[in-house]
Protein backbone atom coordinates (compact mmCIF):
# COMPACT_ATOMS: atom_id res chain seq x y z
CA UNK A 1 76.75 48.71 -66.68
CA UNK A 2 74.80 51.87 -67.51
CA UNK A 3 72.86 53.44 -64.80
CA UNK A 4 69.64 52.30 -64.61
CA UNK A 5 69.82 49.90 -67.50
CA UNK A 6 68.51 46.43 -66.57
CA UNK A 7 70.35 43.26 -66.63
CA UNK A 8 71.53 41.95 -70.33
CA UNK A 9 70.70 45.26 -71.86
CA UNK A 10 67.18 44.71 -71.69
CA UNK A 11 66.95 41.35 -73.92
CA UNK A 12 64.94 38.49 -73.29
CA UNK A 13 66.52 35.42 -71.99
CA UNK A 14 67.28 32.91 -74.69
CA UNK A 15 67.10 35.52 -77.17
CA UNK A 16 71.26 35.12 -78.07
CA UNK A 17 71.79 37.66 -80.49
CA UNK A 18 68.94 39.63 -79.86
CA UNK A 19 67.67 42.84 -81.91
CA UNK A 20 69.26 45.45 -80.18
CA UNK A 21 66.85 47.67 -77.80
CA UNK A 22 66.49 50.88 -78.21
CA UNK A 23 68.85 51.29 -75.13
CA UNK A 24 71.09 49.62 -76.40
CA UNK A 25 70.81 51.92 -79.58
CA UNK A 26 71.02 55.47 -77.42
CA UNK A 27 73.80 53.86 -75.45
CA UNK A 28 75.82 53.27 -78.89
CA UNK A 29 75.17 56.29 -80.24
CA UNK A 30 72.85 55.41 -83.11
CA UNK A 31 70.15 57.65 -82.24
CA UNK A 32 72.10 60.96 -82.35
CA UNK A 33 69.32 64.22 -83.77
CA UNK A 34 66.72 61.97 -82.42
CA UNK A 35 63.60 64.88 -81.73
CA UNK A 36 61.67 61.77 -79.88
CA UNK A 37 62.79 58.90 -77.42
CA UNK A 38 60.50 55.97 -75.61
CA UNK A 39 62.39 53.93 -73.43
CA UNK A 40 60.23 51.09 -71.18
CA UNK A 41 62.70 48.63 -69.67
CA UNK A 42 62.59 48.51 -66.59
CA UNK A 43 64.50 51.82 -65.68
CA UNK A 44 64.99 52.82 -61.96
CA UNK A 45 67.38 55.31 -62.99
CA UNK A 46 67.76 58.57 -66.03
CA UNK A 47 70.28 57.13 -68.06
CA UNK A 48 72.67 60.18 -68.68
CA UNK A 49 73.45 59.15 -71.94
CA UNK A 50 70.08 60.84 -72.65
CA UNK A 51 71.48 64.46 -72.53
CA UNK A 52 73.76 63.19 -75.78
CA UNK A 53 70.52 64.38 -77.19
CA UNK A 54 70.13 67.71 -75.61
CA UNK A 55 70.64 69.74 -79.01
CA UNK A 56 67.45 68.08 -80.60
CA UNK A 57 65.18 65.92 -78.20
CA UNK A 58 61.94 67.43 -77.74
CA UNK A 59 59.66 64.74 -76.80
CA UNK A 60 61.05 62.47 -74.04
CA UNK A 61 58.42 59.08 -73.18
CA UNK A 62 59.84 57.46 -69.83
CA UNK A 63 56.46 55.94 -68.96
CA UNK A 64 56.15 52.34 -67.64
CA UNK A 65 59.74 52.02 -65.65
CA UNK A 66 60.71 51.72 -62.03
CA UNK A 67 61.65 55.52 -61.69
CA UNK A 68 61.86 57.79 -58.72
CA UNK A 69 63.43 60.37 -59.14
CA UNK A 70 64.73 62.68 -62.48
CA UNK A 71 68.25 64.32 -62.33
CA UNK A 72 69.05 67.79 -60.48
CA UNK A 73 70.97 68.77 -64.16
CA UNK A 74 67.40 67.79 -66.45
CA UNK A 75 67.78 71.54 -67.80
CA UNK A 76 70.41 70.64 -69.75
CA UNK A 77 67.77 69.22 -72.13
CA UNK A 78 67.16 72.54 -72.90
CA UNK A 79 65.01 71.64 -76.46
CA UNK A 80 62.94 69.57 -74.44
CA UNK A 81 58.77 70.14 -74.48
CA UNK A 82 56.95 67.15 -73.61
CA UNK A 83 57.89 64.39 -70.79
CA UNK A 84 55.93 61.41 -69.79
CA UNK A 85 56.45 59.32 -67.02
CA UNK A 86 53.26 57.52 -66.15
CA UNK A 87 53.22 54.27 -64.50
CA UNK A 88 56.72 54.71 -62.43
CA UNK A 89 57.57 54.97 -58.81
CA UNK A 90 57.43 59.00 -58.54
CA UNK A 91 56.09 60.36 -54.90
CA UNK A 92 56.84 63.67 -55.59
CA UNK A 93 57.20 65.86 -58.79
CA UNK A 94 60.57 66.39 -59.10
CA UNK A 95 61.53 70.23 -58.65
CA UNK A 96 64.13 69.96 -61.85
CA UNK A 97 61.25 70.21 -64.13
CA UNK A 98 60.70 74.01 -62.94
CA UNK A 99 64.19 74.62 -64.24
CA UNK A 100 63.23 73.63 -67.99
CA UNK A 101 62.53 76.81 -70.44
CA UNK A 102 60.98 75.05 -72.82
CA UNK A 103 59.02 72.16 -71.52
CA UNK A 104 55.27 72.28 -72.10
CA UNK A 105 53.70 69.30 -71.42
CA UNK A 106 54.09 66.83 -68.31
CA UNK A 107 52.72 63.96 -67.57
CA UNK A 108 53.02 61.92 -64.26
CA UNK A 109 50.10 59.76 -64.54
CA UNK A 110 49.47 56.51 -62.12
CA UNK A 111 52.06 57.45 -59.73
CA UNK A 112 52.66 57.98 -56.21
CA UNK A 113 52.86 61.49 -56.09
CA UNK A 114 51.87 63.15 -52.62
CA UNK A 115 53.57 65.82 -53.24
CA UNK A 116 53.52 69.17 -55.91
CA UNK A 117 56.23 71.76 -55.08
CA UNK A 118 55.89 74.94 -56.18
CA UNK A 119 59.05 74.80 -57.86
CA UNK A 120 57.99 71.78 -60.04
CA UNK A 121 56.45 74.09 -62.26
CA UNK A 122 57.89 75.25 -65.11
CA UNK A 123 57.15 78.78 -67.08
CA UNK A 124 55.84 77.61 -70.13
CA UNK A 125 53.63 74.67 -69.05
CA UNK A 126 50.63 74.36 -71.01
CA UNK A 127 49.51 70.70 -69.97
CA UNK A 128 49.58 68.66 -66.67
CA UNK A 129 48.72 65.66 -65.79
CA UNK A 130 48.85 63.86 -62.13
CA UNK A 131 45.89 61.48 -62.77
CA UNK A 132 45.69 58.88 -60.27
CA UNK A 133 48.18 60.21 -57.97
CA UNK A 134 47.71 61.01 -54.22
CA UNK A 135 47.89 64.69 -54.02
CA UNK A 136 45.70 66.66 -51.37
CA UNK A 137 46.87 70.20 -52.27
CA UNK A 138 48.13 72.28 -54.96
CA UNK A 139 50.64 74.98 -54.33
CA UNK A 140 49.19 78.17 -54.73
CA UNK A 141 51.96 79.06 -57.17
CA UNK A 142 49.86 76.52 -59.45
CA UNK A 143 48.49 80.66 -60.09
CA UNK A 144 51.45 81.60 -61.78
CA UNK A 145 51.08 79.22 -64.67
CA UNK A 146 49.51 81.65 -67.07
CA UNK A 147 49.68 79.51 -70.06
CA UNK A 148 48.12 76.09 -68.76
CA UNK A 149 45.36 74.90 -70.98
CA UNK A 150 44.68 71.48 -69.79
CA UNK A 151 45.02 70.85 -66.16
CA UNK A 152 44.16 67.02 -65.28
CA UNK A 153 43.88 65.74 -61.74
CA UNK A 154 40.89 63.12 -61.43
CA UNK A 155 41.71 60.34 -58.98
CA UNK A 156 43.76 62.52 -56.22
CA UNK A 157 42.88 63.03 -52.36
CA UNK A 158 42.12 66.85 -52.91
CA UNK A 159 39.67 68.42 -50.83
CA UNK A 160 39.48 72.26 -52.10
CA UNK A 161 41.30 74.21 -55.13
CA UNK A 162 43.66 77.40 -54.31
CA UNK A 163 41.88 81.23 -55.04
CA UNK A 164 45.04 81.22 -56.67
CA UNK A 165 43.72 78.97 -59.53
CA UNK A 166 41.83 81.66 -60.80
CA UNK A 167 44.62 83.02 -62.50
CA UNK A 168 45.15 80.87 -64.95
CA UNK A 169 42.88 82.80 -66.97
CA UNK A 170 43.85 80.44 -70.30
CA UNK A 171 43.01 77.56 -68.86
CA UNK A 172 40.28 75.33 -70.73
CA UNK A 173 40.31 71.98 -69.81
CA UNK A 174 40.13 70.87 -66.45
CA UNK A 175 39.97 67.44 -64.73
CA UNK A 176 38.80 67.14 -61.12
CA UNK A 177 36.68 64.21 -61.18
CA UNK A 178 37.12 61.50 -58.23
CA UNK A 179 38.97 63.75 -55.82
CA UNK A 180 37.15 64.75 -52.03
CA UNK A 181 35.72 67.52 -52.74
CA UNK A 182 32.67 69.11 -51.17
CA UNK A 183 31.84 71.61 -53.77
CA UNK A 184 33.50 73.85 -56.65
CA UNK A 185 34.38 77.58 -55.75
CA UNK A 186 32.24 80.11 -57.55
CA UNK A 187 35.07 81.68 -59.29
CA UNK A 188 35.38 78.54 -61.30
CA UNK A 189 33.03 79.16 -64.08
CA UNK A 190 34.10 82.42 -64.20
CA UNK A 191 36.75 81.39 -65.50
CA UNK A 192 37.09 83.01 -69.15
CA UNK A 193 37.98 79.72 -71.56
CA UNK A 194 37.42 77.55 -69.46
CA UNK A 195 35.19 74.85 -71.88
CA UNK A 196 35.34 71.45 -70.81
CA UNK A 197 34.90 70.54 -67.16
CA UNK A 198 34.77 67.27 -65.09
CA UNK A 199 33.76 67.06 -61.76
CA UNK A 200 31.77 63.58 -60.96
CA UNK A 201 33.15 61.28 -58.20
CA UNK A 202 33.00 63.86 -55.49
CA UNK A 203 30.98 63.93 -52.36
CA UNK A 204 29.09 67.39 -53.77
CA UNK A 205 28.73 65.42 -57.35
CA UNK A 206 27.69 61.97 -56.09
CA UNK A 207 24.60 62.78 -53.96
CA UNK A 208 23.52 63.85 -57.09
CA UNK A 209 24.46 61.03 -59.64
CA UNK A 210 22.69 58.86 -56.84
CA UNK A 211 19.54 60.30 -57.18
CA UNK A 212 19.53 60.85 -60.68
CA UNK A 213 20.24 56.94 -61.69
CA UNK A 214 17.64 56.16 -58.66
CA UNK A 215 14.77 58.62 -60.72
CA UNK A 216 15.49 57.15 -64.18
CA UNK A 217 14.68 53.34 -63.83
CA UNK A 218 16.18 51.15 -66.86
CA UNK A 219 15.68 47.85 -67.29
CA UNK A 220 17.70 44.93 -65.65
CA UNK A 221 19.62 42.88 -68.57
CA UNK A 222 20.27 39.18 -67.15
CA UNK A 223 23.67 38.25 -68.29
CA UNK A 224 22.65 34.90 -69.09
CA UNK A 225 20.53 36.43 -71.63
CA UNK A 226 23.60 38.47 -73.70
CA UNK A 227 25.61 36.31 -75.97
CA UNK A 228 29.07 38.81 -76.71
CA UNK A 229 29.93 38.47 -80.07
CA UNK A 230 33.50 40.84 -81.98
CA UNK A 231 34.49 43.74 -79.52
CA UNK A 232 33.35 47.32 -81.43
CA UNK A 233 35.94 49.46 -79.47
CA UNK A 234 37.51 49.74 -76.42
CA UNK A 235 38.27 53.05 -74.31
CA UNK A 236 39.96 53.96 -70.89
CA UNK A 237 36.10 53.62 -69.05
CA UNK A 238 35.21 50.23 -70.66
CA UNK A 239 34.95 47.62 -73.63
CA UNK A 240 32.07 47.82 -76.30
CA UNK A 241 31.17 44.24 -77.61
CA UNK A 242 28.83 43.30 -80.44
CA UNK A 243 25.58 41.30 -78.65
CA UNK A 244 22.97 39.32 -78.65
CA UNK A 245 20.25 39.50 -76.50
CA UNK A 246 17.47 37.08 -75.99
CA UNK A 247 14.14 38.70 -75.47
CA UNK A 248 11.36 36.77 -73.33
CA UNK A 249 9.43 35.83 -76.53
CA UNK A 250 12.31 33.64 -77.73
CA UNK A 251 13.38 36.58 -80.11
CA UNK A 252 16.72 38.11 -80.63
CA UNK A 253 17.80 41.85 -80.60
CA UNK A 254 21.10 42.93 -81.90
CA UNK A 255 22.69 45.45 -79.47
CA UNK A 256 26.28 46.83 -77.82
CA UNK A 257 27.09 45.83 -74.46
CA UNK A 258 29.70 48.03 -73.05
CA UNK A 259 31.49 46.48 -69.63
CA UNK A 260 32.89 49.04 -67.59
CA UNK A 261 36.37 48.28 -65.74
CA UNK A 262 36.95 49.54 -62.53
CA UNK A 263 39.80 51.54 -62.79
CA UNK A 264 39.66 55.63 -62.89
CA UNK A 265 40.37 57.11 -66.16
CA UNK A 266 41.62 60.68 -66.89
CA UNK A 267 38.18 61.75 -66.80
CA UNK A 268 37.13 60.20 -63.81
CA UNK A 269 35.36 57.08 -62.41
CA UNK A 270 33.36 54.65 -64.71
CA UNK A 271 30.43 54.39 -62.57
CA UNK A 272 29.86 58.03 -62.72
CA UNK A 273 30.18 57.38 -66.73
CA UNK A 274 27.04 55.06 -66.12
CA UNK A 275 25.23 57.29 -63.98
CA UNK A 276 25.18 60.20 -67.11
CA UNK A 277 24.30 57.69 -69.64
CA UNK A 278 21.56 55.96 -67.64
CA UNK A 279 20.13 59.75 -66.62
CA UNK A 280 20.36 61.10 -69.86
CA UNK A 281 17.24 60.21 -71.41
CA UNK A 282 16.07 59.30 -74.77
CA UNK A 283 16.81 61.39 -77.51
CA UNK A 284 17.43 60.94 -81.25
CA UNK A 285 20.93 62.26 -81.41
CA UNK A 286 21.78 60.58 -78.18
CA UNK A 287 23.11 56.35 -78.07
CA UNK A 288 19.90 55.04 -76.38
CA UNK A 289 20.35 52.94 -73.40
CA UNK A 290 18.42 49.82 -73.31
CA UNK A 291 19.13 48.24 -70.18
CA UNK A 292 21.79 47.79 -67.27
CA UNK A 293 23.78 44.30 -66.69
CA UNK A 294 22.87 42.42 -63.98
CA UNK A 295 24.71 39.35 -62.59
CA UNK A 296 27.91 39.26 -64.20
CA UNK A 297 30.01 36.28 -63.40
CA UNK A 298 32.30 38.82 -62.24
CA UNK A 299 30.95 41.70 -61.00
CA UNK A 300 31.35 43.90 -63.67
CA UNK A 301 29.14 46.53 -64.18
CA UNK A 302 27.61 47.18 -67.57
CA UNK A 303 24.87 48.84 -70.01
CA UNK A 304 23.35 47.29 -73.04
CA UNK A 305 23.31 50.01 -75.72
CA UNK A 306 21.40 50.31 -79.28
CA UNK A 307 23.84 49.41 -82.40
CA UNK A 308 25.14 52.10 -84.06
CA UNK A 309 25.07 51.57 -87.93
CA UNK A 310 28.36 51.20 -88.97
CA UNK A 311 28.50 54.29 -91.26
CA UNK A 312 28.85 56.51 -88.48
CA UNK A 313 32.31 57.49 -88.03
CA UNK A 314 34.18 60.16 -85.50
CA UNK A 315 33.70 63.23 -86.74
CA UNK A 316 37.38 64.17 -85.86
CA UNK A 317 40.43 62.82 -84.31
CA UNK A 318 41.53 63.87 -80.78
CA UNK A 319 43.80 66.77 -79.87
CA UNK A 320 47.08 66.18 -80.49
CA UNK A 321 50.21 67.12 -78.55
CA UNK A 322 50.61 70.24 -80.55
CA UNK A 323 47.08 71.26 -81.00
CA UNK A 324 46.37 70.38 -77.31
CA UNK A 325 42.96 71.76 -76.67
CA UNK A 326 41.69 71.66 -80.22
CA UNK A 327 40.30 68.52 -82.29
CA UNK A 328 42.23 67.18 -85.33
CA UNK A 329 40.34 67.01 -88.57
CA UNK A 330 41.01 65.10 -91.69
CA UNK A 331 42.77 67.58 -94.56
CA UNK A 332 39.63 66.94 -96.46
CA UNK A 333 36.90 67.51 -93.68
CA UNK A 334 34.56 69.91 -95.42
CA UNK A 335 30.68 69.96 -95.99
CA UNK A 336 27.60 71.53 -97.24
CA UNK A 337 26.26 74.24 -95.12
CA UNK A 338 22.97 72.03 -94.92
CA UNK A 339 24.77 69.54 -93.67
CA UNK A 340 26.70 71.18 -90.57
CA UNK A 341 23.33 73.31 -89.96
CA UNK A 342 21.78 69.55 -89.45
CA UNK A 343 24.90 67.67 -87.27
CA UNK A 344 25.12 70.98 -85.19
CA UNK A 345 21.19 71.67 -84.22
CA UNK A 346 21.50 68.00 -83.21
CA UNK A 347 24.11 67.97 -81.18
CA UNK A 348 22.85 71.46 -79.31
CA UNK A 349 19.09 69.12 -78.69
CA UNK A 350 21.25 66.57 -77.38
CA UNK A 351 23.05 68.54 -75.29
CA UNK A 352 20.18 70.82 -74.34
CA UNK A 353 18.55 67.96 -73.12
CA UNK A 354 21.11 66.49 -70.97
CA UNK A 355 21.48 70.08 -68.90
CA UNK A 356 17.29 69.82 -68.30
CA UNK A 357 18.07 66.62 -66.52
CA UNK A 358 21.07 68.23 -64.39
CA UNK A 359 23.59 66.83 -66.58
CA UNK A 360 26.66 68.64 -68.15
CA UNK A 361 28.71 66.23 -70.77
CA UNK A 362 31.80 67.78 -69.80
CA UNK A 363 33.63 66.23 -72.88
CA UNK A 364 31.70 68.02 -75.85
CA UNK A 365 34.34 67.62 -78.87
CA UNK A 366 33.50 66.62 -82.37
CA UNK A 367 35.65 63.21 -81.29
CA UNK A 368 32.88 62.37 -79.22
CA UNK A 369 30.56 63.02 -82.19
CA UNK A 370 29.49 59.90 -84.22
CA UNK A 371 28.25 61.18 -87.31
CA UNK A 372 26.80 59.39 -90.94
CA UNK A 373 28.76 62.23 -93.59
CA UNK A 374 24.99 63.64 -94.24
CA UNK A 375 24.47 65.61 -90.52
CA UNK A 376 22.91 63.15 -88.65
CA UNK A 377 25.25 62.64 -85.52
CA UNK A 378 25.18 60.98 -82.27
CA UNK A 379 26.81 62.61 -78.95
CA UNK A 380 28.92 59.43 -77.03
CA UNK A 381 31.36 59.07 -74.53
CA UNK A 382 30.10 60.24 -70.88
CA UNK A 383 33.18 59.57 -69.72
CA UNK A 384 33.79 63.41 -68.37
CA UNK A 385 30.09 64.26 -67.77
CA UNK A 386 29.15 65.35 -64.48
CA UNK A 387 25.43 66.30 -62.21
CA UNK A 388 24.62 69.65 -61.51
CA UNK A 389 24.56 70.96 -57.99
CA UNK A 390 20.90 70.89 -57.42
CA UNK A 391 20.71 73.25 -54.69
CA UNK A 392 22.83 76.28 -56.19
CA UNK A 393 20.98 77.26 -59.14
CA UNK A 394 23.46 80.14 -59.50
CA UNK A 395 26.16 78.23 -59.92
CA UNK A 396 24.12 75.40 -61.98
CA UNK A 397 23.59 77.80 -64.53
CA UNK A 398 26.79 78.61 -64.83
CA UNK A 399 28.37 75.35 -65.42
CA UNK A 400 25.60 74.72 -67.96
CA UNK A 401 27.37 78.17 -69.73
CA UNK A 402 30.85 76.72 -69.57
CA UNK A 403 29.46 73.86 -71.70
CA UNK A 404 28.31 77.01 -74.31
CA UNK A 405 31.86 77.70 -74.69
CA UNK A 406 32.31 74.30 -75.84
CA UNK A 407 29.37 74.36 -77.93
CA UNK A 408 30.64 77.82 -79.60
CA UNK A 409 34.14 76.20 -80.66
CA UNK A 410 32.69 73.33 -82.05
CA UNK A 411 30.73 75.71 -84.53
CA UNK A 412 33.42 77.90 -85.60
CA UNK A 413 35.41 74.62 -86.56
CA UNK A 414 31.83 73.44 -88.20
CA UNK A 415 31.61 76.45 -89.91
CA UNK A 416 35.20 77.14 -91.29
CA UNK A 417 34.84 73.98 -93.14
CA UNK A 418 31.48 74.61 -94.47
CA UNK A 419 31.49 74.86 -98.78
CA UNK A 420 28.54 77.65 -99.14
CA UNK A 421 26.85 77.35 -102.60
CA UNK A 422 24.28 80.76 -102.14
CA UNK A 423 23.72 83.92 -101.25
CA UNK A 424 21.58 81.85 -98.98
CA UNK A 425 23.95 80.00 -96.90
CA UNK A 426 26.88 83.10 -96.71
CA UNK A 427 23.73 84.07 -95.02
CA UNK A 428 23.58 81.46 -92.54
CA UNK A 429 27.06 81.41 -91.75
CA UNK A 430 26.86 85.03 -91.18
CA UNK A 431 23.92 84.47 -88.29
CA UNK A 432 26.26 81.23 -87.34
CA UNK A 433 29.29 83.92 -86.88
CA UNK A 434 27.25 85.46 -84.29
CA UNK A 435 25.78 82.49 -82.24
CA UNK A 436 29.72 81.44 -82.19
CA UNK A 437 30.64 85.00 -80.53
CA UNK A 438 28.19 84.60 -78.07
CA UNK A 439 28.58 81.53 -77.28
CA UNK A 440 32.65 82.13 -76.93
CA UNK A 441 32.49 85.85 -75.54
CA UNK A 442 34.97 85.61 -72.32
CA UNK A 443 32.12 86.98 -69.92
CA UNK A 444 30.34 83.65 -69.15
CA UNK A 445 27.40 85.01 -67.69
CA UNK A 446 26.28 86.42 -70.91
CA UNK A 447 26.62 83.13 -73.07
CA UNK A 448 23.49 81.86 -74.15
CA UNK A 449 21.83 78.77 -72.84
CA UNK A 450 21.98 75.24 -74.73
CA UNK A 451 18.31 75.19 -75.12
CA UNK A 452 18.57 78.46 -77.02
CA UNK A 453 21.34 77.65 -78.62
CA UNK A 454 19.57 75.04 -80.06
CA UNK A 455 16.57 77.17 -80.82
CA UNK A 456 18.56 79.41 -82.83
CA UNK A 457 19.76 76.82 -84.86
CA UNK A 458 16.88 74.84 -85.39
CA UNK A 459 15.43 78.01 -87.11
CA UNK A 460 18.59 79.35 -88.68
């Protein structure tokens, strides 16, 4: 029997002669020049006939198995650039993954990991991810990876980051939400591309979020009085259903319900998600929140939201592997320059407003952006938003400046689709050009704020 391989090759019992798994396929050959391989069957070990592949296999998926450990000789896959292997056994990252050249991405997500040797890091890693692991301290050779982009590590035991951090000066994405920490260092922000930050769930952060849902006072929704209806969507934080509710004058208002689940999410906990959306206010380019669930049968925690009319769409897909850190658009995404001026002076009120009541989104992408193809737009998911320390103004302000990054990239991809039709709107996108340099410029402390940012765009 092949190592690792489970009993009957991975077929179901009573199957006779099954379809053959994609084991079974590897094992016999049949996938030879394969550039990508999944395998979920139960694993607990590598099955060497993997490195049959070594010429051409750059993606490798191992997530969902019984694994422990990863061979001493994994270099051998010397093509490969992006491993998975969430949801196995792991308590430590396994040192051979500093010997791979090329790899670029790991991800060890919903392990056991205690444990990050120094060694475990390879040269060219872009992406990590240890969410939901148990790690209390990064090596301080974490510095040495120069090229990581996105860095995710909500739901660990980590009580403060290395000074050595702060030289990954590429880094833009960073996950740290749901960890122990008692406040960020102040060469954080400094950091130069640093865009999209997530901090909730800490001690610092919570104090905070407690206050803030305590100050804005929302309705109580009795569950008796929500009848769920088709599910709208569904996300790592939470379901969104269709709903009734029954109002106390025997009419009926058409709403979303979304029901958080309990689990933490790459971004962080849910009920920090909550906390944002219930502090955020109301605001036109903002999902309102109409009231918070009370008495679930079973326990689950939940808003009642206003409908969104169906035309709204995502204004872009999610990063892929290969873009990382940068939104996917449709080939066709383009617009009037009226149009973009609209979705973007929007979305800068929206998110103007949230840092005046000490909140940062955290998350600010144009996949987050609900739009109707004429400008109006909606900012959602408060999955990654975070509060504001409210007794370091210093450092406040410059959180609320890493969001201006954010802000600035979303423009220039806003503006390179733009189809300008006068003299008129080169000149807008000339006076856009600028807002996006200062808004992007690597010295943070010289970025503009949201509400001027807004400001700026609102008379542009």
């Amino acid at each position: 029997m092949t190592a690792g391989r489970p009993p009957g090759g991975g077929r179901t019992a009573g199957e006779g002669a099954a379809t053959p798994t994609t084991l079974d396929l590897l094992c016999s050959g049949q996938l030879a020049g394969a550039r990508r391989l999944a395998l979920r069957c139960e694993l607990t070990e590598f099955p060497r006939e993997i490195f049959a592949l070594a010429d051409t296999l750059e993606e490798l998926d191992l997530s969902g198995n019984a694994l422990s450990t990863l061979p001493e000789d994994l270099a051998r896959l010397h093509r490969l650039r992006v491993l998975f292997c969430s949801n196995n056994h792991f308590t430590e990252l396994p040192a051979a993954l500093g010997r791979c050249g090329s790899l670029e991405m790991i991800g060890f997500k919903a392990n056991r990991i205690r444990t990050l040797p120094a060694e475990a890091l390879p040269p060219a890693l872009r992406w990590l991810i240890l969410t939901d692991n148990e790690i209390d301290a990064l090596p301080p050779a974490i510095g040495r990876c120069t090229q990581i982009q996105k860095l995710m590590l909500a739901g660990n035991r980590l009580q403060t980051l290395p000074p050595e951090l702060a030289g990954c000066r590429a880094l833009e994405l960073l996950r740290i939400s749901a960890n122990r920490l008692d406040g960020l260092p102040d060469w954080l922000p400094a950091l130069p591309r640093l865009a999209w930050l997530a901090f909730a769930g800490n001690p610092f952060d919570e104090r905070a979020e407690a206050a803030a849902v305590e100050a804005a006072a929302i309705p109580r929704v009795d569950w008796q009085r929500l009848s769920l209806h088709g599910k709208l969507g569904e996300g790592a934080s939470g379901v969104i259903h269709r709903a009734d509710w029954a109002q106390e004058d025997g009419s009926v208002l058409a709403v979303a319900v979304k029901l958080f689940k309990g689990e933490v999410t790459s971004d962080g906990w849910p009920h920090s998600e909550m906390a944002a959306c219930i502090a955020a206010g109301t605001h036109p380019n903002l999902i309102a929140v109409e009231g918070r669930v009370q008495d679930h049968p079973d326990g689950r925690s939940g808003l009642v939201l206003s409908l969104v009319d169906p035309r709204f769409r995502n204004l872009a897909g999610p990063p892929s592997l290969d873009s990382c850190t940068r939104d996917v658009y449709a080939d066709d995404a383009s617009w009037p320059v009226t149009t973009a001026l609209r979705l973007a002076s929007g979305i800068a009120s929206a998110a103007a407003q949230l840092h005046a009541r000490g909140i940062v989104h955290g998350d600010l992408y144009a996949h987050n952006i609900l739009w109707d193809g004429e400008g109006n737009a909606l900012l959602g998911d408060f999955g990654a938003a975070s509060f504001l320390p409210p007794d370091n103004a210093n450092q406040a302000l410059a959180l609320q400046r890493i969001e201006a990054r954010a802000f600035g990239l979303l423009l220039g991809e806003l503006r390179s689709r733009c189809r300008p039709a006068s003299n008129a709107d080169h000149a807008v996108l000339e006076r856009w050009a600028e807002l996006e340099r200062r808004c992007t410029q690597p010295q943070v402390a010289e970025r503009p704020r949201l509400a001027e940012i807004a400001s700026a765009l609102a008379t542009a």
